[in-house]
C-alpha atoms as a PDB file:
ATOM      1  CA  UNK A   1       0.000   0.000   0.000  1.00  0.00           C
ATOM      2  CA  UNK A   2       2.630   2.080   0.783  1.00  0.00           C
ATOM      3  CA  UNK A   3       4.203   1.775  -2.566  1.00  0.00           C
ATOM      4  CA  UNK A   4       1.440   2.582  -4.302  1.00  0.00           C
ATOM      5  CA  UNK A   5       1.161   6.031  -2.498  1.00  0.00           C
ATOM      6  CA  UNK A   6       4.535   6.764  -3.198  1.00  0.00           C
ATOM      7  CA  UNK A   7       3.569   5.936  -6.529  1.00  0.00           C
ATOM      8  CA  UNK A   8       1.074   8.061  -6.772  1.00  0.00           C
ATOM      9  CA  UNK A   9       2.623  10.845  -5.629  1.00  0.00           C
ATOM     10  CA  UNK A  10       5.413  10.578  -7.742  1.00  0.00           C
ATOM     11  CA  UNK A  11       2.813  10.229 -10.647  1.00  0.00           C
ATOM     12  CA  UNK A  12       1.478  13.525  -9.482  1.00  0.00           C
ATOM     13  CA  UNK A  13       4.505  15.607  -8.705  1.00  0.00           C
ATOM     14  CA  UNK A  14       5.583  14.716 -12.578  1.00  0.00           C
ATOM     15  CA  UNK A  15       2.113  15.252 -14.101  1.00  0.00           C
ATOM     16  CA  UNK A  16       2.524  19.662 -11.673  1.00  0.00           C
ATOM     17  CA  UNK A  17       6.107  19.976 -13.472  1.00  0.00           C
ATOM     18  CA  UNK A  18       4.790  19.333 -16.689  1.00  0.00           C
ATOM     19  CA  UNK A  19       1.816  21.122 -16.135  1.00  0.00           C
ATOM     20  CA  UNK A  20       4.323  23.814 -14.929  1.00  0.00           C
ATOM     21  CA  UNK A  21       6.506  23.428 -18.263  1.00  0.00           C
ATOM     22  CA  UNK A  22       3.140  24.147 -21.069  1.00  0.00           C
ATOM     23  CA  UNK A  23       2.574  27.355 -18.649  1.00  0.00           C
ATOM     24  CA  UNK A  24       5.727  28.537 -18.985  1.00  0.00           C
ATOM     25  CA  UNK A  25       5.893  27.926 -23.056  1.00  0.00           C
ATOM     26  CA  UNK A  26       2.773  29.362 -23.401  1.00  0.00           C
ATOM     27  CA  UNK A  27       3.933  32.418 -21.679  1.00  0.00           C
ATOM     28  CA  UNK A  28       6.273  32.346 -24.891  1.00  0.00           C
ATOM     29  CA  UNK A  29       3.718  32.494 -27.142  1.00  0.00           C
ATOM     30  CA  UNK A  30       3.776  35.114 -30.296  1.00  0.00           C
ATOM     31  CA  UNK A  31       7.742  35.668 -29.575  1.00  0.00           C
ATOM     32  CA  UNK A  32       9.247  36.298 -33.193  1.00  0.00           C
ATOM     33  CA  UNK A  33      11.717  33.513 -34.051  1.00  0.00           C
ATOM     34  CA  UNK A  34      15.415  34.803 -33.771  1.00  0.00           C
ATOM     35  CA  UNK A  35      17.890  32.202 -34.585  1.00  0.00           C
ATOM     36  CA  UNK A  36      19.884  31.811 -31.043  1.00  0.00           C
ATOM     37  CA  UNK A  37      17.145  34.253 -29.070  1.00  0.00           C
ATOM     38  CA  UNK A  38      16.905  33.861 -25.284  1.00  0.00           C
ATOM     39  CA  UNK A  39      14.484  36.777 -24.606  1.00  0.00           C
ATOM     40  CA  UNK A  40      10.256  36.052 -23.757  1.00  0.00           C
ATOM     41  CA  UNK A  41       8.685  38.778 -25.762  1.00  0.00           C
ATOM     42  CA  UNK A  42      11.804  40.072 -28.026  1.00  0.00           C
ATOM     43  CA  UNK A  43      13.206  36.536 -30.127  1.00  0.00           C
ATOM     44  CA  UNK A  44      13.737  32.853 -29.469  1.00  0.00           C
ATOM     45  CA  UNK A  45      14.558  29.743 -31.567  1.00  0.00           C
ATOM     46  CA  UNK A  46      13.641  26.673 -30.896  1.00  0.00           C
ATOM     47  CA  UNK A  47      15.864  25.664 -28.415  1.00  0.00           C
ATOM     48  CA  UNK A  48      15.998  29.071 -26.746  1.00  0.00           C
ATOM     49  CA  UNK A  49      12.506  28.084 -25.854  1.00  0.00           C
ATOM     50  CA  UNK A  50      13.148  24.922 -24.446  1.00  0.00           C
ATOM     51  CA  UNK A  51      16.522  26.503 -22.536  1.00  0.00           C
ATOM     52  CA  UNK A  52      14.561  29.662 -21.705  1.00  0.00           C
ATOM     53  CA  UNK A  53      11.588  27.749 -20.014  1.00  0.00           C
ATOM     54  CA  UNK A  54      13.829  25.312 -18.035  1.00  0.00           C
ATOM     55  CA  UNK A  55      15.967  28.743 -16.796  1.00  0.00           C
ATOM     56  CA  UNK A  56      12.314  30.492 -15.976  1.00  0.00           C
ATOM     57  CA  UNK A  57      10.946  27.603 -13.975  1.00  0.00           C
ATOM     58  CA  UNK A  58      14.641  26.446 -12.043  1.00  0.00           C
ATOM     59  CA  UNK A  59      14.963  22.573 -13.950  1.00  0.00           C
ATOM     60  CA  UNK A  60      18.198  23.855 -15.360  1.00  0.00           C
ATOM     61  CA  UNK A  61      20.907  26.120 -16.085  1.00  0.00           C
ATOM     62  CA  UNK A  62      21.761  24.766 -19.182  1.00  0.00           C
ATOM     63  CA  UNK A  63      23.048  27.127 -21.997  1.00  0.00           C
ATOM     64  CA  UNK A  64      24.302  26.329 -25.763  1.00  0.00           C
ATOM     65  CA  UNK A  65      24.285  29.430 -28.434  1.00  0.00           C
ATOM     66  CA  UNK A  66      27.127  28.131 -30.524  1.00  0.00           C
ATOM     67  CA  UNK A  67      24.940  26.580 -33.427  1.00  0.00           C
ATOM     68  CA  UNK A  68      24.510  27.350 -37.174  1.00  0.00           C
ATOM     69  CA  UNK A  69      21.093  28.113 -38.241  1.00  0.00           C
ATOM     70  CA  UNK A  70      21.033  24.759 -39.066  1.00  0.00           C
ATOM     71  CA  UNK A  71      21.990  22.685 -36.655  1.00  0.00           C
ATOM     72  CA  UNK A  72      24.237  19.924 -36.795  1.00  0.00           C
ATOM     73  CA  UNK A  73      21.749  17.366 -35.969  1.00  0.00           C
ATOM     74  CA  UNK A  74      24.088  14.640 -33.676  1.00  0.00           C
ATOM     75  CA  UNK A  75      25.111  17.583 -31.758  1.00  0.00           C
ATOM     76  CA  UNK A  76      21.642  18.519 -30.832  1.00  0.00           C
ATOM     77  CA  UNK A  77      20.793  14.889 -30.166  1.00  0.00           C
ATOM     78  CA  UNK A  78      23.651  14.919 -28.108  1.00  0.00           C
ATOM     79  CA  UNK A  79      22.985  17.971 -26.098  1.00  0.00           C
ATOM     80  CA  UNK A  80      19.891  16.341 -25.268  1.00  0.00           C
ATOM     81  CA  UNK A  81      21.010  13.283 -24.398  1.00  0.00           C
ATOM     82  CA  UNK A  82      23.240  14.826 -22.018  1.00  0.00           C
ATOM     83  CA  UNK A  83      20.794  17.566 -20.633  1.00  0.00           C
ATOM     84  CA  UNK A  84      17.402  15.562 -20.299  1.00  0.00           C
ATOM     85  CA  UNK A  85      16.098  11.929 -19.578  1.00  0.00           C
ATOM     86  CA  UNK A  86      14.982   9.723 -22.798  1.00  0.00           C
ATOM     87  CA  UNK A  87      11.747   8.458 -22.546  1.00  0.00           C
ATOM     88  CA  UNK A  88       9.688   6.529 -25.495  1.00  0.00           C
ATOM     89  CA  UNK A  89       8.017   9.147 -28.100  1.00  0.00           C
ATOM     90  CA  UNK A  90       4.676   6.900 -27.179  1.00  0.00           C
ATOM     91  CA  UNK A  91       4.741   7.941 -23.284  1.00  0.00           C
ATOM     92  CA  UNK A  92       4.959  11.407 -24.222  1.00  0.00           C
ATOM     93  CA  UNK A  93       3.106  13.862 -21.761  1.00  0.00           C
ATOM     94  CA  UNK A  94       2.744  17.498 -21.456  1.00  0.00           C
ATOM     95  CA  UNK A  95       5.756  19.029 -20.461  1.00  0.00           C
ATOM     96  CA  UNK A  96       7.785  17.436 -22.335  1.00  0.00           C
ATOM     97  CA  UNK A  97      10.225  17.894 -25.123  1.00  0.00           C
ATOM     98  CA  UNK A  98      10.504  16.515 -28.833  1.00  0.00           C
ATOM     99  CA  UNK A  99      13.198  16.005 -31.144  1.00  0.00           C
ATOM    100  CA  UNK A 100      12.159  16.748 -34.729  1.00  0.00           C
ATOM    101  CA  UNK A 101      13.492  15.876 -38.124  1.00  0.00           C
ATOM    102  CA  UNK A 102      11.902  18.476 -40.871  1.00  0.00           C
ATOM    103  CA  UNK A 103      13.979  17.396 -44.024  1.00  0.00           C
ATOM    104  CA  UNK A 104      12.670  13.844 -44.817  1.00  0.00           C
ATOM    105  CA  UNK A 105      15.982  12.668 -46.033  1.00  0.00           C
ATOM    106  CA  UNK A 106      18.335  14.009 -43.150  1.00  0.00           C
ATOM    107  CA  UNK A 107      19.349  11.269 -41.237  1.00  0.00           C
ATOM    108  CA  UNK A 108      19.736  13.701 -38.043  1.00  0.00           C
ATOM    109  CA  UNK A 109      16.805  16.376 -36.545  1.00  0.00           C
ATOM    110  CA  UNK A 110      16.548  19.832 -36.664  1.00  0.00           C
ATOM    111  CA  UNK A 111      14.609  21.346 -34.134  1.00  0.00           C
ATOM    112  CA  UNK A 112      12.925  21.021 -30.818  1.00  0.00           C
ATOM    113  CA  UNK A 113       9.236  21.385 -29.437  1.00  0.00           C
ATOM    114  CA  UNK A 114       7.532  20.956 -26.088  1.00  0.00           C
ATOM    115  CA  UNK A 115       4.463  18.946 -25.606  1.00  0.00           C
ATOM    116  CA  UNK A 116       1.247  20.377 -24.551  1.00  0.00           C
ATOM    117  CA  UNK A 117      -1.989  20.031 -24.093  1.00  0.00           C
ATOM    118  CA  UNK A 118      -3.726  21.439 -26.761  1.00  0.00           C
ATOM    119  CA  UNK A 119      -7.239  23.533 -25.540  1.00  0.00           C
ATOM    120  CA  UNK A 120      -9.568  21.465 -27.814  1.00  0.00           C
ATOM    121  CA  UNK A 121      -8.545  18.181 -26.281  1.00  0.00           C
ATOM    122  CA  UNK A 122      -5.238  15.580 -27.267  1.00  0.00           C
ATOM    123  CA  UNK A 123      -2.042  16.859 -27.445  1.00  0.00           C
ATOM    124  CA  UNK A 124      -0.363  20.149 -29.221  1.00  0.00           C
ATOM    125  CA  UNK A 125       3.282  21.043 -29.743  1.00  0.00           C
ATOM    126  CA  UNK A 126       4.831  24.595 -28.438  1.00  0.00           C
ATOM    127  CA  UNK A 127       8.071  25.946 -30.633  1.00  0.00           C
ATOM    128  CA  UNK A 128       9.624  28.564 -31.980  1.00  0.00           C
ATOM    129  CA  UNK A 129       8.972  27.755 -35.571  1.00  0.00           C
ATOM    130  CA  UNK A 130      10.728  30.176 -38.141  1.00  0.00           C
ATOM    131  CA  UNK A 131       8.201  29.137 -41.059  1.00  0.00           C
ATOM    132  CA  UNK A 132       5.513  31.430 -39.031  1.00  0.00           C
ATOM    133  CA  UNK A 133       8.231  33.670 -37.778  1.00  0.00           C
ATOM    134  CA  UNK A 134       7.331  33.257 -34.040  1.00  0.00           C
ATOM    135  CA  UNK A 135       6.428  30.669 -31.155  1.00  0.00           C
ATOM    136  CA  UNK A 136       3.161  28.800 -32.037  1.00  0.00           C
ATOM    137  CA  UNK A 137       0.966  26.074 -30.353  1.00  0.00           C
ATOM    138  CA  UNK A 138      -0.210  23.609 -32.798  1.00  0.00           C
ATOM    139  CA  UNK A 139      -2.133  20.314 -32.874  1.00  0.00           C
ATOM    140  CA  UNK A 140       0.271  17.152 -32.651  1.00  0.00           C
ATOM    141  CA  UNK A 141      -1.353  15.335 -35.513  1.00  0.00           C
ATOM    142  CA  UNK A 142      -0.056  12.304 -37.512  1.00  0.00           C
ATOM    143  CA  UNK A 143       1.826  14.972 -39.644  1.00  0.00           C
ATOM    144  CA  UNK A 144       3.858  16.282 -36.874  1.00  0.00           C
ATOM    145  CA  UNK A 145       3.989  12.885 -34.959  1.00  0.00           C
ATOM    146  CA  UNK A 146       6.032  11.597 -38.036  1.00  0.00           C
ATOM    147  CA  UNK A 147       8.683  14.100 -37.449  1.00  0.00           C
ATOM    148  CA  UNK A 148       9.648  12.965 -34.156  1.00  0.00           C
ATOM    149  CA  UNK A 149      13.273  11.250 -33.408  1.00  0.00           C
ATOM    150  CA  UNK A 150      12.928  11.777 -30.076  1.00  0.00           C
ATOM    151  CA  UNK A 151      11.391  12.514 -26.521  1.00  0.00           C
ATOM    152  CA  UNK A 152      13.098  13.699 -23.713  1.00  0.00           C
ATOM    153  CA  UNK A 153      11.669  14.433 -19.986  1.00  0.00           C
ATOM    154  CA  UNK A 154      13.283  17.926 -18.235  1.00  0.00           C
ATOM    155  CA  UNK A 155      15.559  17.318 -15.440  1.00  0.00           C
ATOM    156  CA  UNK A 156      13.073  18.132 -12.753  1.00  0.00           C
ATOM    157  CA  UNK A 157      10.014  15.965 -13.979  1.00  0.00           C
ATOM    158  CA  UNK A 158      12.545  12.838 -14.145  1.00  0.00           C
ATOM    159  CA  UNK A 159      12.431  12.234 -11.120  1.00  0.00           C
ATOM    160  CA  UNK A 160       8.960  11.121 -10.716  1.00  0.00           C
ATOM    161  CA  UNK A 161       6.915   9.264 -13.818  1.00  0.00           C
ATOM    162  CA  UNK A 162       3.580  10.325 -14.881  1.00  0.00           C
END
């Protein structure tokens, strides 16, 4: 019994932090897209939006600016890898964040997106997405879902599962 309460309150404690995470990216929402932008309200990219939410709510202190325009796909894999925990792209949660390959035939991803949950039910995706020039919140549909490589859970909300 006792497990089971721990359980649920680590259940809990990682369902408030991710909770906590699509608050914060929403608070991001209509920033233009500036390729390496840290600043809510003036530019982000898409990782500056993942970075600048895990600064704003504490999960980490993480920075990494020295990246072409397009990134060099292992090295962003990498970063995450080393910054975030791994979890499988079909226990994906709000809160948490997705590695994205755009170009079909790149064998490495581009770009970076936070799960929410979108206001008309199922899930959405928050990013800084330079095709509309600023951060959006979109559906996840079977479109998006196909550009997924990876899912990653911020530091804080790894330590409990939802």
């Amino acid at each position: 019994m006792i497990s089971d309460e721990g359980a649920l309150a680590r259940e809990a404690t990682g369902a408030r932090t991710g909770h906590r995470v699509v608050t914060a990216a929403r608070g991001w929402l209509g920033t233009r897209f500036h390729h390496q932008g840290r600043l809510k309200g003036v530019g982000v990219d898409c990782a500056g939006l993942v970075i600048g939410v895990a600064h704003e709510l504490g999960l980490s202190d993480y920075e990494w600016c020295d990246y072409p325009p397009q990134p060099d796909g292992e090295q962003l894999q990498a970063a995450c890898d080393a910054q975030m925990m791994s979890i499988a792209t079909q226990a994906i949660a709000p809160g948490d964040v997705l590695l994205m390959r755009f170009m079909p035939h790149s064998p490495h991803p581009q770009h970076l997106a936070i799960v929410g949950d979108h206001p008309a039910g199922g899930l959405s995706i928050i990013h800084a997405w330079a095709p509309a020039r600023k951060v959006v919140e979109v559906r996840l549909d079977d479109d998006w879902r196909r550009k997924i490589v990876a899912a990653y859970r911020l530091p804080a909300a790894s330590r409990g599962s939802r």
